[in-house]
Every structure is written in C-alpha cells, then in structure tokens.
C-alpha atoms as a PDB file:
ATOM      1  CA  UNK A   1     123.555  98.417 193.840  1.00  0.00           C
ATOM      2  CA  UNK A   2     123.849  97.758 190.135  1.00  0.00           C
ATOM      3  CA  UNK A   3     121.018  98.985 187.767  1.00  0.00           C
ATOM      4  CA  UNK A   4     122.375  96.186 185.199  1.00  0.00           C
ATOM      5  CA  UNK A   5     120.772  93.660 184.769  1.00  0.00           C
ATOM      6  CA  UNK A   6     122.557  90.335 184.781  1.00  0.00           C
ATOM      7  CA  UNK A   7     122.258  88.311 181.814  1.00  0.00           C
ATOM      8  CA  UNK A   8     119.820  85.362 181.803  1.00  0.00           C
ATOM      9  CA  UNK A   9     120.896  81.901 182.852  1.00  0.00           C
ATOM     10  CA  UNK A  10     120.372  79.236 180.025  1.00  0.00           C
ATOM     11  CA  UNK A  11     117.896  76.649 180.689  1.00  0.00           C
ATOM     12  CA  UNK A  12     119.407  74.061 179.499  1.00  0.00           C
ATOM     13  CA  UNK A  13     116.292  71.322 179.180  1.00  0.00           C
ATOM     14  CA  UNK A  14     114.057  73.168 177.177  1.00  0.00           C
ATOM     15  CA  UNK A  15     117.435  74.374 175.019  1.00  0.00           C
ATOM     16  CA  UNK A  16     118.278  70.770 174.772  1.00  0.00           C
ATOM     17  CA  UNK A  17     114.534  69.920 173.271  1.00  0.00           C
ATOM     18  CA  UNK A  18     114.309  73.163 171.153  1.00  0.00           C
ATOM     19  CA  UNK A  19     117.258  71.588 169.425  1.00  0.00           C
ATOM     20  CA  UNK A  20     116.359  68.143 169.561  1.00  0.00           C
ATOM     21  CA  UNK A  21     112.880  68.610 167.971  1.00  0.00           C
ATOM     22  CA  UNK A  22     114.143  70.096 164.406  1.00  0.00           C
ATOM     23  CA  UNK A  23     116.775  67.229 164.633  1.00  0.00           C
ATOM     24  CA  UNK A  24     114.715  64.496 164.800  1.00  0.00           C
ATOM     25  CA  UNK A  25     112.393  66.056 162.639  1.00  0.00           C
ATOM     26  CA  UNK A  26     115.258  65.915 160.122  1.00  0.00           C
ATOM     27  CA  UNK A  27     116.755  62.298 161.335  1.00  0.00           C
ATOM     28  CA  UNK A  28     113.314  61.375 160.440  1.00  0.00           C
ATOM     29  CA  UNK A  29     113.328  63.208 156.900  1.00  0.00           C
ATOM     30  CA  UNK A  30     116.746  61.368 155.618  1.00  0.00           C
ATOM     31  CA  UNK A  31     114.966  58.065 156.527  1.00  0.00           C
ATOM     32  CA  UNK A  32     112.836  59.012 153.502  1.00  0.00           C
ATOM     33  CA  UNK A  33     115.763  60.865 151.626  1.00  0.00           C
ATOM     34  CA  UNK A  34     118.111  58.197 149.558  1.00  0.00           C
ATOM     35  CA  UNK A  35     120.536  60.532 147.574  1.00  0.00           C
ATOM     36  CA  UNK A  36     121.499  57.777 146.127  1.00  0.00           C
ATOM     37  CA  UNK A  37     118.579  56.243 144.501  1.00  0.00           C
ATOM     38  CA  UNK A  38     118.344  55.106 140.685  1.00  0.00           C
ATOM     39  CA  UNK A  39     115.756  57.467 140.775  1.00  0.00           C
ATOM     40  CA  UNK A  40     117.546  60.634 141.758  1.00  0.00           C
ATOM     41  CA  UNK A  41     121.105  59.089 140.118  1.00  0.00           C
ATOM     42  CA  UNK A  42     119.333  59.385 136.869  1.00  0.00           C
ATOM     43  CA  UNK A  43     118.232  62.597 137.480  1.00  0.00           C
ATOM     44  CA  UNK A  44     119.473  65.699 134.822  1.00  0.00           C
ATOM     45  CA  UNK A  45     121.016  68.023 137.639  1.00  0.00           C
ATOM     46  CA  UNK A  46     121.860  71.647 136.978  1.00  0.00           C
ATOM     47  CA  UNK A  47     125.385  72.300 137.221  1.00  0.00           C
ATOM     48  CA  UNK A  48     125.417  74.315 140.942  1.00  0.00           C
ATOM     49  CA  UNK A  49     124.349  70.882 142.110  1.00  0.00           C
ATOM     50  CA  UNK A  50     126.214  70.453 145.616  1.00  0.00           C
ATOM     51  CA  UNK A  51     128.236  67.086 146.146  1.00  0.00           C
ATOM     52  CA  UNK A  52     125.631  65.058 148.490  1.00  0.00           C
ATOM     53  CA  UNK A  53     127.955  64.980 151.553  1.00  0.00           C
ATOM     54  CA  UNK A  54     127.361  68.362 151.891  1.00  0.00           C
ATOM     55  CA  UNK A  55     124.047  68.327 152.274  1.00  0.00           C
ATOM     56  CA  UNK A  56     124.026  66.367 155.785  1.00  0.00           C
ATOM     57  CA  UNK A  57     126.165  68.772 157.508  1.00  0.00           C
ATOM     58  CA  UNK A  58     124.250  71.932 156.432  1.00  0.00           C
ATOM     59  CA  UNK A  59     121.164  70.398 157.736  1.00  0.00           C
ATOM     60  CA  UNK A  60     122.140  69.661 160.669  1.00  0.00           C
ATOM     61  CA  UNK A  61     123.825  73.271 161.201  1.00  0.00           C
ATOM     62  CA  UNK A  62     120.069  74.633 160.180  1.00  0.00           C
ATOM     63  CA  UNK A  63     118.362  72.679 162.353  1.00  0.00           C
ATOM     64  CA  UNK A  64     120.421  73.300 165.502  1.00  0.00           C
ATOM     65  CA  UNK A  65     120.286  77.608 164.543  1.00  0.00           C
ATOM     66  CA  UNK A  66     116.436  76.738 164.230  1.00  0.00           C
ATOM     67  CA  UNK A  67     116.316  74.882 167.647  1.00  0.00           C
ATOM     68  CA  UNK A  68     118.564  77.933 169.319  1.00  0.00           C
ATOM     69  CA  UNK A  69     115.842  80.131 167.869  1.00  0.00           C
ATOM     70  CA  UNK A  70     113.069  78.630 168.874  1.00  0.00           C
ATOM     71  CA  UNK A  71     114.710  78.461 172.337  1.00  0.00           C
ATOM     72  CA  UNK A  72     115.132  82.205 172.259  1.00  0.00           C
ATOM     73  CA  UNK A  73     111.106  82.589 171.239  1.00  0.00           C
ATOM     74  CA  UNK A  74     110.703  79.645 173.962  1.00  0.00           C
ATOM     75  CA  UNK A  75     112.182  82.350 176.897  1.00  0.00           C
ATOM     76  CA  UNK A  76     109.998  85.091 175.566  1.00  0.00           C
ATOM     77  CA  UNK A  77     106.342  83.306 175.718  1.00  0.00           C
ATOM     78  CA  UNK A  78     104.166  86.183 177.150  1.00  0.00           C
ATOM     79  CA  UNK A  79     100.942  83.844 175.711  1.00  0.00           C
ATOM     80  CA  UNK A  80      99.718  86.414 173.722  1.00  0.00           C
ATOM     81  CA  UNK A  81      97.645  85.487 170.359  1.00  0.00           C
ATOM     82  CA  UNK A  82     100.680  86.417 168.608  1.00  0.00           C
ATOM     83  CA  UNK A  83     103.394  84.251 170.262  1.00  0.00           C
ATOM     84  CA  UNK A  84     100.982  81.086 169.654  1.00  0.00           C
ATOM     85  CA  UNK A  85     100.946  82.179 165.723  1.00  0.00           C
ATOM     86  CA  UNK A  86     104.636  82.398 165.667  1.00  0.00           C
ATOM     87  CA  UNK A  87     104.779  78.858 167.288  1.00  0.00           C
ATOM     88  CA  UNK A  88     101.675  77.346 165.340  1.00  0.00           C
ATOM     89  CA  UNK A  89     103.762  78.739 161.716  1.00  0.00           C
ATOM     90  CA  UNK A  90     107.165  77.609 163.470  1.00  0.00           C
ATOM     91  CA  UNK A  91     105.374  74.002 163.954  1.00  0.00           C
ATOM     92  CA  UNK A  92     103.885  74.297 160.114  1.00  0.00           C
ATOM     93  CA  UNK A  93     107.042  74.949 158.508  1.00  0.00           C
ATOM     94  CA  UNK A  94     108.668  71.846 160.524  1.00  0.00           C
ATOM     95  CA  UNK A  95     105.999  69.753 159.047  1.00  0.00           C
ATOM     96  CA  UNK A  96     106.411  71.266 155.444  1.00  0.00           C
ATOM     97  CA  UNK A  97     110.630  70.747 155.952  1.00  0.00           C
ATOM     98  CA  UNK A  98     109.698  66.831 156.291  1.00  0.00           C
ATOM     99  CA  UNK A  99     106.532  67.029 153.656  1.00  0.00           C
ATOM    100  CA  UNK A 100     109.029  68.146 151.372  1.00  0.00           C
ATOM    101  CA  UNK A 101     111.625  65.287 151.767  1.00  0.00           C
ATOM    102  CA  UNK A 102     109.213  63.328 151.609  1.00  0.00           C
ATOM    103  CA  UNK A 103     107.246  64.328 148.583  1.00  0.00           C
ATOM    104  CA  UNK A 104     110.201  64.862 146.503  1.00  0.00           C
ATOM    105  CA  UNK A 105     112.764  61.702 147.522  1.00  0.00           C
ATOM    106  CA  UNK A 106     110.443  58.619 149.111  1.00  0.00           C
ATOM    107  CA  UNK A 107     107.570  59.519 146.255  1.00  0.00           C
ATOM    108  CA  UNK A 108     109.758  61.170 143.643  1.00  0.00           C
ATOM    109  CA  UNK A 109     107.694  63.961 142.935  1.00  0.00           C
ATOM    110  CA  UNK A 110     109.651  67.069 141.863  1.00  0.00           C
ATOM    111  CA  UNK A 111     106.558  69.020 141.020  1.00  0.00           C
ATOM    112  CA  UNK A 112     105.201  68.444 144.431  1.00  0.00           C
ATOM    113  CA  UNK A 113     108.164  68.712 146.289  1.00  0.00           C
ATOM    114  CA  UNK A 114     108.005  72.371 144.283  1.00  0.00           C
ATOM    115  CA  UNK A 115     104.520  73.061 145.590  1.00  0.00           C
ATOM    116  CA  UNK A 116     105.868  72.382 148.961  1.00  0.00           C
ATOM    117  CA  UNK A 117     108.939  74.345 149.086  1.00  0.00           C
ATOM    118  CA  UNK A 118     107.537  77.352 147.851  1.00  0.00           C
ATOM    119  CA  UNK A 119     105.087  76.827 150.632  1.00  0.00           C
ATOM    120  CA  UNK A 120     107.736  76.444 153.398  1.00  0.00           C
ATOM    121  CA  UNK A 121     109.608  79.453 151.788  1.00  0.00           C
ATOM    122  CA  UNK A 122     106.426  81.589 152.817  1.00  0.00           C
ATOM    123  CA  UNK A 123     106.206  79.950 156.028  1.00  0.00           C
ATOM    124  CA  UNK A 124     109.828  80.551 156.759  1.00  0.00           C
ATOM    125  CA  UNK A 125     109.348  84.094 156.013  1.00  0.00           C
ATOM    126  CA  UNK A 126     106.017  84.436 158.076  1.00  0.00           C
ATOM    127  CA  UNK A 127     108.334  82.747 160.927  1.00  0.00           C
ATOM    128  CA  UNK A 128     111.186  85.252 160.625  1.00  0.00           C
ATOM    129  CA  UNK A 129     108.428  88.386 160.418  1.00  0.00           C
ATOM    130  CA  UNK A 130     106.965  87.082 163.836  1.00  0.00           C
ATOM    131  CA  UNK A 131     110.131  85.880 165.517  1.00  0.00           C
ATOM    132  CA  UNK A 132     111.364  89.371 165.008  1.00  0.00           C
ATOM    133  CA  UNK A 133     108.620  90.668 167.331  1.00  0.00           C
ATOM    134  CA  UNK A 134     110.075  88.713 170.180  1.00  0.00           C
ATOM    135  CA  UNK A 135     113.567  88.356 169.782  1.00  0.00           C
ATOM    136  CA  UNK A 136     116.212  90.195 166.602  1.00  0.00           C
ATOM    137  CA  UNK A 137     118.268  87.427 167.056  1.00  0.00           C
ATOM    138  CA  UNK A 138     115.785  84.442 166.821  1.00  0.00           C
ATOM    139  CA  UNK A 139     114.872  85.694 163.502  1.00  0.00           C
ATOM    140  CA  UNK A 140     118.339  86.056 162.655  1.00  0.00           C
ATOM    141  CA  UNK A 141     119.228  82.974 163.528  1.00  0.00           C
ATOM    142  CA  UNK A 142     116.485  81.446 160.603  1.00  0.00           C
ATOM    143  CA  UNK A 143     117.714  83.615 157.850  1.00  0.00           C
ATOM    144  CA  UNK A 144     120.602  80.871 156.864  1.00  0.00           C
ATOM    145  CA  UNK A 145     117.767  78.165 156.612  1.00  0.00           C
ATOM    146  CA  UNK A 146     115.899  80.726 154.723  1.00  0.00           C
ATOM    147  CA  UNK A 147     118.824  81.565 152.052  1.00  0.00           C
ATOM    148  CA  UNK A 148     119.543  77.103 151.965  1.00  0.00           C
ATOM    149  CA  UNK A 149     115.802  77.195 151.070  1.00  0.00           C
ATOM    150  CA  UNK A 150     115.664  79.586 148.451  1.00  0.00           C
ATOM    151  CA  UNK A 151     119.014  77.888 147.034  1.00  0.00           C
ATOM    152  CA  UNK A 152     116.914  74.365 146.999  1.00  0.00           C
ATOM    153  CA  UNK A 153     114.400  76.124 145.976  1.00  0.00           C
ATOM    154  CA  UNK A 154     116.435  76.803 142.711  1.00  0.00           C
ATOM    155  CA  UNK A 155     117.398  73.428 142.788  1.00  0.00           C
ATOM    156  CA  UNK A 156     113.776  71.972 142.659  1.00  0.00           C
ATOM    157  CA  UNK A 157     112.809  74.097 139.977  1.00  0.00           C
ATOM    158  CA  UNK A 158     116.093  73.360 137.679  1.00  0.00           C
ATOM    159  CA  UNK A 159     115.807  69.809 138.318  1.00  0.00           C
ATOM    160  CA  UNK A 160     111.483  70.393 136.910  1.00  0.00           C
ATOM    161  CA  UNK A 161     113.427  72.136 133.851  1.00  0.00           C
ATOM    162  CA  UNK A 162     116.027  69.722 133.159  1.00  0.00           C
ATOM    163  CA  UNK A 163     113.996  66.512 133.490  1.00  0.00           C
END
C-alpha cells in the first residue's frame, strides 16, 4: 500500500467555466473597446505604447491564467468566511476589469478609467493575498495580470499627462 497520494483528477466542467467566465467577461469588454477610434487615434501616447495587436493576445493569456486560478481556489472551497471573501474580491475585480474598458474606451474617460484601475490594482492584490491562503499557485498564476495592470496602469496615467 502506497502512502502517496495520487494526484487529483481535473474536473473538467467547472475548469471549462472558470475559464470561460473571465473570457466572456473580456469578449464582452472589447465590444466596448475600439482601439481604433478617432478618439483614442488622436490620442498623445507615451512612447512604450504597445502596437494594438498585442493587446488581444495578452488578454486572452490573462484571462485563461485567471480562469486556471480560480479553478484551483474552485477545488479548495472549504466555505469558510474567508474563501467567500476571496471569491466576492475575485468577482469585484472582474467587474472593475470590464468597468475599466468601459469607462476609459466606450465613454472616453481617462481620468476615470484611472480611478478604476488603481482600484482593480488593489483588488488584484487583495485577490493574490487571499488566493495564497488556499492555493501558492492560484496566486501565482494572477501575478502576470497583476504586472499587465500595473504596466496599463502606467499607460493610463501617461496618456492623463500627455493629453
């Protein structure tokens, strides 16, 4: 008899709607997003400014680590007061991701689109410090989406500067 023990199966279902969720949250953000405005086009940009193909593919890269991660907090649910904060700030900083899309692209608001990324930068955090209790690599898994934040971050406030 082996005292091992054998590595969890992957549910596949709920890994499939961990993922899906930040997805369509962010399919649902680019219907809002139009790189390509005259709005944005006329925009000062810094000069780090990625090229605007490159900001689809990173997205979606984030959102599936975030959906993995979620899945991993998903396994651990012991329904402690503590797991439903980390899923109640996970949910929050979903909703500020797509607040802030929409803020600063469908209502061209960089100073609000500011507001709200500094507040999703917090809530990322927050979501990292909790996800950590569960599972290492869940919070692991958010700390790309964290460093893309800060980076946009950086961008929101250069393009406040420069315009």
């Amino acid at each position: 008899m082996s005292t091992t023990e054998s590595p969890k199966k992957i549910q596949w279902l709920p890994l499939i709607i961990c993922i899906a969720i930040p997805l369509a949250i962010g399919i649902t953000a680019a219907y809002f997003t139009d790189a390509k405005s005259a709005w944005y086009l006329g925009l000062n940009k810094p000069s780090f400014n990625p090229p605007d193909w490159l900001f689809a593919p990173v997205w979606t890269i984030l959102y599936i680590l975030m959906g993995i991660s979620s899945y991993l907090m998903w396994e651990k649910n012991d329904e402690s007061i503590l797991f439903y904060k980390a899923r109640t700030v996970y949910v929050m900083q979903l909703i500020a991701n797509f607040g802030w899309s929409y803020i600063f692209f469908y209502k061209h608001m960089v100073l609000g689109g500011m507001l709200i990324i500094v507040f999703l930068l917090a809530l990322i955090i927050t979501c990292i410090v909790y996800f950590k209790k569960y599972s290492t690599t869940a919070a692991w898994l958010l700390v790309p989406y964290l460093l893309w934040v800060c980076f946009a971050t950086l961008l929101n406030y250069s393009l406040i500067t420069l315009n």
